[in-house]
C-alpha atoms as a PDB file:
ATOM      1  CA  UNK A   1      -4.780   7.755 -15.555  1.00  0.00           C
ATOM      2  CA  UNK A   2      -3.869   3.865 -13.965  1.00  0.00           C
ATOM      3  CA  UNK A   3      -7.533   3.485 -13.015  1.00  0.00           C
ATOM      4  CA  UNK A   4      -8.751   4.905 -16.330  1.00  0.00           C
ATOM      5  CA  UNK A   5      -6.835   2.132 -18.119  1.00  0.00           C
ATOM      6  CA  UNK A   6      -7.878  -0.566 -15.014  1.00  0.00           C
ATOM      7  CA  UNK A   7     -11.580   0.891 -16.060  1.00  0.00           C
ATOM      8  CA  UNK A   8     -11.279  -0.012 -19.771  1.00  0.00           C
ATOM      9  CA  UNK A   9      -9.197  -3.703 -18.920  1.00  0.00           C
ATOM     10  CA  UNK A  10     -10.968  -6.542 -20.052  1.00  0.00           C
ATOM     11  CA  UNK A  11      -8.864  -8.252 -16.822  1.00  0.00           C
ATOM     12  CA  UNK A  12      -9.056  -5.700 -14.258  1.00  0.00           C
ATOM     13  CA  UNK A  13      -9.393  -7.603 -11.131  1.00  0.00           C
ATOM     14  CA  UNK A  14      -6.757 -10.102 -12.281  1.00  0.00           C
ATOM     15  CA  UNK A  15      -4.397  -7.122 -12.888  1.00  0.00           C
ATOM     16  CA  UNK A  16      -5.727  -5.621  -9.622  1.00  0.00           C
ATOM     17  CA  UNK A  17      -5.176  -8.617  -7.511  1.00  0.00           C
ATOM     18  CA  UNK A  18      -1.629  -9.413  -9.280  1.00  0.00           C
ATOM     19  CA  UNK A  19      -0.125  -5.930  -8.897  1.00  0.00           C
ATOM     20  CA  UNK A  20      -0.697  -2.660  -7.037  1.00  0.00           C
ATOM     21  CA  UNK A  21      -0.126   0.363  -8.445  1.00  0.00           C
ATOM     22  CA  UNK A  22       1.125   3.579  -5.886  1.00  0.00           C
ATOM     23  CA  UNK A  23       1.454   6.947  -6.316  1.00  0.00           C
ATOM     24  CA  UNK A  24       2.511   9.930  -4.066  1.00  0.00           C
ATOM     25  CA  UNK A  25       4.136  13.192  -3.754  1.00  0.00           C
ATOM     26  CA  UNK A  26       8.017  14.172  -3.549  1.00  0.00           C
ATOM     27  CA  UNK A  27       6.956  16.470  -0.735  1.00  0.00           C
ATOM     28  CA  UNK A  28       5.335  13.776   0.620  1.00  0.00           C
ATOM     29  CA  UNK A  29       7.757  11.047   0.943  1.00  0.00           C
ATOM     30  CA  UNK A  30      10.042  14.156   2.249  1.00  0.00           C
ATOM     31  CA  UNK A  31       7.714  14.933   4.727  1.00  0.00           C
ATOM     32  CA  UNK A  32       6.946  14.241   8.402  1.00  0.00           C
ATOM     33  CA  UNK A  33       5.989  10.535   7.400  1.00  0.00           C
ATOM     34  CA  UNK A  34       8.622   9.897   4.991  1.00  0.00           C
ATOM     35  CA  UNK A  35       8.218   7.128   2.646  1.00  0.00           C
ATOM     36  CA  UNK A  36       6.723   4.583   4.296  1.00  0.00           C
ATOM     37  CA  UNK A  37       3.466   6.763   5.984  1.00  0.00           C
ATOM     38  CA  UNK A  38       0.294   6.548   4.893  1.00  0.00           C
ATOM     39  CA  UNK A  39       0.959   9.021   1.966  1.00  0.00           C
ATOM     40  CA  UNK A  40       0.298   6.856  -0.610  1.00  0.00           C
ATOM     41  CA  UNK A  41      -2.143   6.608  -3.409  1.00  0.00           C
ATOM     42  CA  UNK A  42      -3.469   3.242  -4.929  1.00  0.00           C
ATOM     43  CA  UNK A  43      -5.105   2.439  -7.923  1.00  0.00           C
ATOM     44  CA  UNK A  44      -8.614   1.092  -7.164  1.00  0.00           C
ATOM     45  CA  UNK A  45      -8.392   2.222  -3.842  1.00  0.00           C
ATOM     46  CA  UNK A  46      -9.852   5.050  -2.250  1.00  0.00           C
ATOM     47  CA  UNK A  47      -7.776   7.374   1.054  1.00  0.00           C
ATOM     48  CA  UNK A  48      -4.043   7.012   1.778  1.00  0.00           C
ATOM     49  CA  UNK A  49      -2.143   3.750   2.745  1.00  0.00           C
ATOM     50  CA  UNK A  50       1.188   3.529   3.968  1.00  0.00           C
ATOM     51  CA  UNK A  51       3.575   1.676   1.543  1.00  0.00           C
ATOM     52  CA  UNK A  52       3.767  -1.481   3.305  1.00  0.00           C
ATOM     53  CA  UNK A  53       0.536  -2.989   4.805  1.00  0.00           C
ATOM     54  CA  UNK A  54       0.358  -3.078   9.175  1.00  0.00           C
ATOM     55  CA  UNK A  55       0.907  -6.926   9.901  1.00  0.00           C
ATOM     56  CA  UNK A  56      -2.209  -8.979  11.305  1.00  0.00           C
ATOM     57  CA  UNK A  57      -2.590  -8.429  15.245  1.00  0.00           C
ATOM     58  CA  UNK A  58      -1.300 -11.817  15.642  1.00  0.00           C
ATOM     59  CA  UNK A  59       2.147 -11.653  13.667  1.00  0.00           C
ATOM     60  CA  UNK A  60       2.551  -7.906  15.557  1.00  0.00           C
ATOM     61  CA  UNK A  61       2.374 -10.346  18.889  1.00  0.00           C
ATOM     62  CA  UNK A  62       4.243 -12.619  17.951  1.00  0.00           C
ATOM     63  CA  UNK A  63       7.167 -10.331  16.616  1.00  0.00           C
ATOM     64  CA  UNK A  64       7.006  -8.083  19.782  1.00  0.00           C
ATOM     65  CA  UNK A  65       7.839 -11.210  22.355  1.00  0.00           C
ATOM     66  CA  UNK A  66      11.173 -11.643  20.305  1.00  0.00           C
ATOM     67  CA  UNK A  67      13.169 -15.022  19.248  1.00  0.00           C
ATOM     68  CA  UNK A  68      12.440 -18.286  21.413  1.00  0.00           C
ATOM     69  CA  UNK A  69      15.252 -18.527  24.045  1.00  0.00           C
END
C-alpha cells in the first residue's frame, strides 16, 4: 500500500530520499535474526535489508582497531 501511495506522489523521490518506510513480520523480528537482520521490507526497494545499514569498509576498520591510546 506505501509504494502505491509513493506511485501516485507528485514528490516521490523527495519523500523517498527524506524518509524510509519498513515493514516486517512479528515472527520475523522473533526469529533467528531478531530485529535487526535482514528481515526487513522497504518501500521502493526490492529483497530484505537489515534495519540499520552495514557501515562503509572504512568506518568498520576504523571501529575494529578501538580508541587511540
Amino acid at each position: 500500500m506505501t509504494e502505491t501511495v509513493f506511485a501516485r506522489e507528485l514528490f516521490r523521490e523527495r519523500l523517498l530520499r527524506a524518509m524510509e518506510f519498513s515493514f516486517t513480520t512479528l515472527d520475523d523480528v522473533f526469529g533467528p535474526s531478531g530485529p535487526i537482520g535482514a528481515i526487513w521490507s522497504v518501500a521502493g526497494k526490492s529483497s530484505l535489508h537489515p534495519l540499520f545499514p552495514a557501515a562503509p569498509e572504512s568506518e568498520a576498520s576504523e571501529a575494529s582497531l578501538g580508541a587511540p591510546r
